[in-house]
N, C-alpha and C. Protein backbone atom coordinates (compact mmCIF):
# COMPACT_ATOMS: atom_id res chain seq x y z
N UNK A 1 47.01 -106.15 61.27
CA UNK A 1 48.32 -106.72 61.02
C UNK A 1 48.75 -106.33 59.61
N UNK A 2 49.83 -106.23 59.39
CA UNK A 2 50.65 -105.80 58.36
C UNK A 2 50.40 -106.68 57.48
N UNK A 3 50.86 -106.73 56.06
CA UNK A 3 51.41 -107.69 55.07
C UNK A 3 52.52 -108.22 55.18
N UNK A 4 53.43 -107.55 55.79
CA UNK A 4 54.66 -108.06 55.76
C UNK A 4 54.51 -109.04 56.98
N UNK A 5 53.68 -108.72 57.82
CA UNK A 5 54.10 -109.32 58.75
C UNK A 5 53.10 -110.73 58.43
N UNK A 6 52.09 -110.94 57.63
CA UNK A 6 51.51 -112.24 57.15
C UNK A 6 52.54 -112.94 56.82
N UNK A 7 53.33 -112.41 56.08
CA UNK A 7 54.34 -113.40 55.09
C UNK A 7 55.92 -113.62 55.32
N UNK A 8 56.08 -113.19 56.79
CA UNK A 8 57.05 -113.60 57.55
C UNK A 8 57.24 -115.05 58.36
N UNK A 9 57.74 -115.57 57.71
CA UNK A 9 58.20 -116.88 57.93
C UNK A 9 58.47 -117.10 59.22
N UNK A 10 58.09 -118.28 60.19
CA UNK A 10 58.35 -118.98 61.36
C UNK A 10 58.52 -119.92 61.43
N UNK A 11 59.31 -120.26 62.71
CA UNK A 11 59.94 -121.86 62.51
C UNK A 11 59.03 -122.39 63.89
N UNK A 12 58.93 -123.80 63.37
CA UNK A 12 57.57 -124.40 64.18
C UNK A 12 58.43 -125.65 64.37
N UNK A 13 58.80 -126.24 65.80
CA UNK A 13 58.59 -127.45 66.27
C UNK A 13 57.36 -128.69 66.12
N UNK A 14 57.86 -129.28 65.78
CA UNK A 14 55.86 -130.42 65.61
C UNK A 14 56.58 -132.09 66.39
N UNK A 15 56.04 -131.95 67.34
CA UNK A 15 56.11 -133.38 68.35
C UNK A 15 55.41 -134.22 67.80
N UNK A 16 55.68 -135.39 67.04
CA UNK A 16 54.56 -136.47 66.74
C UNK A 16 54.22 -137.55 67.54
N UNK A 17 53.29 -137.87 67.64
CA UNK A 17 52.74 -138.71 68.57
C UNK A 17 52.63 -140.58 67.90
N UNK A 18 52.45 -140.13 66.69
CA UNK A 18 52.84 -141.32 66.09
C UNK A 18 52.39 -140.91 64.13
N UNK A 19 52.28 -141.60 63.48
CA UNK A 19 51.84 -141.50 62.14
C UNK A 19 52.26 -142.80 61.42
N UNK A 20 50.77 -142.87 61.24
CA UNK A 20 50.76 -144.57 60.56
C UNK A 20 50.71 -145.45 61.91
N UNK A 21 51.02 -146.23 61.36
CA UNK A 21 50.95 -147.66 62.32
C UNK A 21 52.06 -148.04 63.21
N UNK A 22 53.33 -147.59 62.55
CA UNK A 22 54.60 -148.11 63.36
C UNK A 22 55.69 -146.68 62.84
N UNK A 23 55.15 -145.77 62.93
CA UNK A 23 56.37 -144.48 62.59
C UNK A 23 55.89 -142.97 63.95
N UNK A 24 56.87 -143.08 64.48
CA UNK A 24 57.00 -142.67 65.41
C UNK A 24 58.29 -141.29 65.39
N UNK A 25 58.06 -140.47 64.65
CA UNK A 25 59.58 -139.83 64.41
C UNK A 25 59.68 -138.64 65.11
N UNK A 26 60.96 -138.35 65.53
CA UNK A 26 61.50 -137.57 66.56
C UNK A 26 61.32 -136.18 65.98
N UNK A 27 60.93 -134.98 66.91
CA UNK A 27 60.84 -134.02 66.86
C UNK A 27 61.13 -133.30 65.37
N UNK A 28 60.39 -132.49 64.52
CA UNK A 28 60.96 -131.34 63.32
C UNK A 28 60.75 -130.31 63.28
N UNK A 29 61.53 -129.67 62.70
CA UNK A 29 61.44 -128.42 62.79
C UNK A 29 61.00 -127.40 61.16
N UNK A 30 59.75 -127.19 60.75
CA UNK A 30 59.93 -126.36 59.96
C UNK A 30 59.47 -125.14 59.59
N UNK A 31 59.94 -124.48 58.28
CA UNK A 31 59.46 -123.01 58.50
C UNK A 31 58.12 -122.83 57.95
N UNK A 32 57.19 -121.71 58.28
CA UNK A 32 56.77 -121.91 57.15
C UNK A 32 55.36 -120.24 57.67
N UNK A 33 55.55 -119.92 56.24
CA UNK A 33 54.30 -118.23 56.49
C UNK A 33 53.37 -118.30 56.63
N UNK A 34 52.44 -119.17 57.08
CA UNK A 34 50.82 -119.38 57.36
C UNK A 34 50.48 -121.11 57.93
N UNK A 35 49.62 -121.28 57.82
CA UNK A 35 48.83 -122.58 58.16
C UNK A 35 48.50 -123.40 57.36
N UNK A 36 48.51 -122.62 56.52
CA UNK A 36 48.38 -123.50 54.99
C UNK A 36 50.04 -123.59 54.34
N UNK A 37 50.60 -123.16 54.44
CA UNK A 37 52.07 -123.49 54.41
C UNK A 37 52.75 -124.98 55.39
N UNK A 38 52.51 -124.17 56.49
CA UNK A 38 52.64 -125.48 57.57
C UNK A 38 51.99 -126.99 57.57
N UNK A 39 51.03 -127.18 56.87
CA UNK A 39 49.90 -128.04 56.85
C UNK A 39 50.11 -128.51 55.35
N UNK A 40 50.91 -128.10 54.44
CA UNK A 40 51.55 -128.82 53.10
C UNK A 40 52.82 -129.58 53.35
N UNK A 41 53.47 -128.49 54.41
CA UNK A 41 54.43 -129.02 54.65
C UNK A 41 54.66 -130.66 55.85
N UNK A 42 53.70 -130.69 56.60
CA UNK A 42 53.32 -131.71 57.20
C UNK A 42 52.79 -132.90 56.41
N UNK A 43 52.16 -132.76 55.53
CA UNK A 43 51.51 -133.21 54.14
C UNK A 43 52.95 -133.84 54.04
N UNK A 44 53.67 -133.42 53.64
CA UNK A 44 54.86 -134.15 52.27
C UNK A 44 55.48 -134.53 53.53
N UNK A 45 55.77 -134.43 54.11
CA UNK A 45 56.46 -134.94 55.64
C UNK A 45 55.69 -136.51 56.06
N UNK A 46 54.46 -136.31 56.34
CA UNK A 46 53.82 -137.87 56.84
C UNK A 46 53.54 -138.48 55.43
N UNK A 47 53.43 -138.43 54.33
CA UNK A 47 52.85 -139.09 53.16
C UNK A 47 53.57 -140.23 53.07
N UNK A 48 54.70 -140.36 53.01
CA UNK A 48 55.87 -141.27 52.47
C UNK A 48 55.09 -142.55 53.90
N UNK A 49 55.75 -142.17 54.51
CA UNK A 49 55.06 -142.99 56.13
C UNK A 49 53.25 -143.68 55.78
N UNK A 50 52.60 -143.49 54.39
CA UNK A 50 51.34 -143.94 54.81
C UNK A 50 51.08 -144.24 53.62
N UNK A 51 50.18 -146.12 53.77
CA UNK A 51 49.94 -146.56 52.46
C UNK A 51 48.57 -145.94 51.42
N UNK A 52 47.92 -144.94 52.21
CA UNK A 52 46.68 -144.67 51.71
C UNK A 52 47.19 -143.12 50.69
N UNK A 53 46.17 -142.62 50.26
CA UNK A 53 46.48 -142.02 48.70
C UNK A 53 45.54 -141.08 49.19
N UNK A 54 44.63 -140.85 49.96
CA UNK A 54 43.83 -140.22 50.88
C UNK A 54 44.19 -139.18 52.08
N UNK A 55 45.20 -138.79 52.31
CA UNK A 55 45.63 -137.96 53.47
C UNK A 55 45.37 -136.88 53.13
N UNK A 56 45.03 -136.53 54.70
CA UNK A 56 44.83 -134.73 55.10
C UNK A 56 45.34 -134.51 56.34
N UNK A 57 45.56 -133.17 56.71
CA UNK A 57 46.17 -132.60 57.27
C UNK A 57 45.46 -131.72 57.91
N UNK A 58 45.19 -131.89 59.24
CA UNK A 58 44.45 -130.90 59.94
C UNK A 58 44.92 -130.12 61.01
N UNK A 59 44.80 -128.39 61.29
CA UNK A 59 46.01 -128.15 62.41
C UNK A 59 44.63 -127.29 63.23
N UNK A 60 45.20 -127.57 64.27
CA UNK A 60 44.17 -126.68 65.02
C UNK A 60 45.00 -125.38 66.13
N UNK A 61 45.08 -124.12 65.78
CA UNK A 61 46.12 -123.10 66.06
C UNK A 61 45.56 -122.60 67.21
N UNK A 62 45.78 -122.06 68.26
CA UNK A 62 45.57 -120.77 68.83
C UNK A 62 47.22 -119.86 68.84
N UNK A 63 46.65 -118.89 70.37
CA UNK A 63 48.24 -117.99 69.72
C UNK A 63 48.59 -118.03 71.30
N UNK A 64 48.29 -119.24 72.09
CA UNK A 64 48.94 -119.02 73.33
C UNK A 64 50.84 -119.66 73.21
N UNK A 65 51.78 -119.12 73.80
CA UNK A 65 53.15 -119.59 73.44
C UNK A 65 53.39 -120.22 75.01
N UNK A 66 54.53 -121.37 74.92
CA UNK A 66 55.15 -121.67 73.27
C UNK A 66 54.25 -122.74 72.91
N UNK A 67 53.37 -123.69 73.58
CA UNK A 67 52.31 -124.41 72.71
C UNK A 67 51.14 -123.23 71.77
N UNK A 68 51.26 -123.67 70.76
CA UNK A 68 50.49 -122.66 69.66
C UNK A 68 49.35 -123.89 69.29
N UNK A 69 49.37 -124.87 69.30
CA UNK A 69 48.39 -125.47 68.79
C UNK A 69 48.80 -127.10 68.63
N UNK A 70 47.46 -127.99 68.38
CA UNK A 70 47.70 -129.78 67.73
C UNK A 70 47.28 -129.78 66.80
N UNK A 71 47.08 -130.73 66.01
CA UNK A 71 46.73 -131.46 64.97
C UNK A 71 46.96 -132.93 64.40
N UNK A 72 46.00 -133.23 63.68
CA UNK A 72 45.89 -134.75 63.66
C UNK A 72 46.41 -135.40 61.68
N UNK A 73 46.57 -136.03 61.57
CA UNK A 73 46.63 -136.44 59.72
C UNK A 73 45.38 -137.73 60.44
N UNK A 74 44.60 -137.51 58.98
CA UNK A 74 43.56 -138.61 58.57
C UNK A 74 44.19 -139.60 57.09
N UNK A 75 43.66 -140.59 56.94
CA UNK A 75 43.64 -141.56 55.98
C UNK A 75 42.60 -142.23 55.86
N UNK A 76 41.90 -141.50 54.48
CA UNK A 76 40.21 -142.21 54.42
C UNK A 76 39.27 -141.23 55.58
N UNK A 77 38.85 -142.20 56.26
CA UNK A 77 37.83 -141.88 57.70
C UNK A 77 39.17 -142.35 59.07
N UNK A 78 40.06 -142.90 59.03
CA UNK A 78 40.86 -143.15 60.22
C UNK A 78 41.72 -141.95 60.49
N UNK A 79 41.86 -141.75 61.73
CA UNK A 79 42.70 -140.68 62.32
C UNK A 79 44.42 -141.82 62.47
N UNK A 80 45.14 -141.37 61.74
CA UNK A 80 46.59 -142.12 61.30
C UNK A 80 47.72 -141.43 61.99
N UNK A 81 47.30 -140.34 63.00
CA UNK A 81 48.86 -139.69 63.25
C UNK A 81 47.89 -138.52 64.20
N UNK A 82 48.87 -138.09 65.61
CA UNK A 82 48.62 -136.87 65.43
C UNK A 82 49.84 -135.85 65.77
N UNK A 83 49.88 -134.98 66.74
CA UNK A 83 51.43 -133.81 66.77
C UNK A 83 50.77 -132.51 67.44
N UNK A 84 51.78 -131.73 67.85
CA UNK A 84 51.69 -130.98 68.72
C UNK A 84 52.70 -129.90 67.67
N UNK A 85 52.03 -128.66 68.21
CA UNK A 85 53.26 -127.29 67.05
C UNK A 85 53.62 -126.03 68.45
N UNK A 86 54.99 -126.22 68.38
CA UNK A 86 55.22 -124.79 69.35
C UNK A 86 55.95 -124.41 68.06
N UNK A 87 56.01 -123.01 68.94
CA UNK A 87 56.80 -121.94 68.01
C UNK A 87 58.26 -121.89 68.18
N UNK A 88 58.83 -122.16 67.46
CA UNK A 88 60.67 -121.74 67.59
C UNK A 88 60.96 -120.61 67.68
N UNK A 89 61.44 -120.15 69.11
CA UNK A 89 61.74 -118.19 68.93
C UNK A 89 62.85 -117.82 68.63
């Protein structure tokens, strides 16, 4: 694979299933050039939503379309959220 093509930006749907205790928010959409892009950006997205100071962000990818992959946010040792990522074409 190219370089250019690493650092070409995609737009990712993420279905949440819930995050936190009572936040439940409707479908987003964002861009972003890697997994570690996507997974900061999920970061600053659920944080506000959670009283712990402890969050992570975990994505688990494959490359089948348009489901590409899930992932869960932790707080501490509790699993606090999880979501689903298709690809926006």
């Amino acid at each position: 694979m190219s370089a250019t093509a690493d650092w070409t930006p995609k737009r990712y749907r993420v279905t949440f299933d819930r995050i936190g205790r009572g936040h439940h928010p409707a479908p987003q959409v964002f861009t972003a050039r890697n997994a570690d892009e996507l997974a900061l950006l999920l970061y600053r997205f659920a944080k506000p939503m959670l009283a712990s100071r402890d969050v992570d962000v975990v994505l688990e990818l494959d490359t089948e379309l348009p489901h590409i992959g899930k992932g869960s946010i932790t707080a501490g040792f509790h699993n606090v959220g999880s979501f689903e990522i298709e690809e926006v074409l």
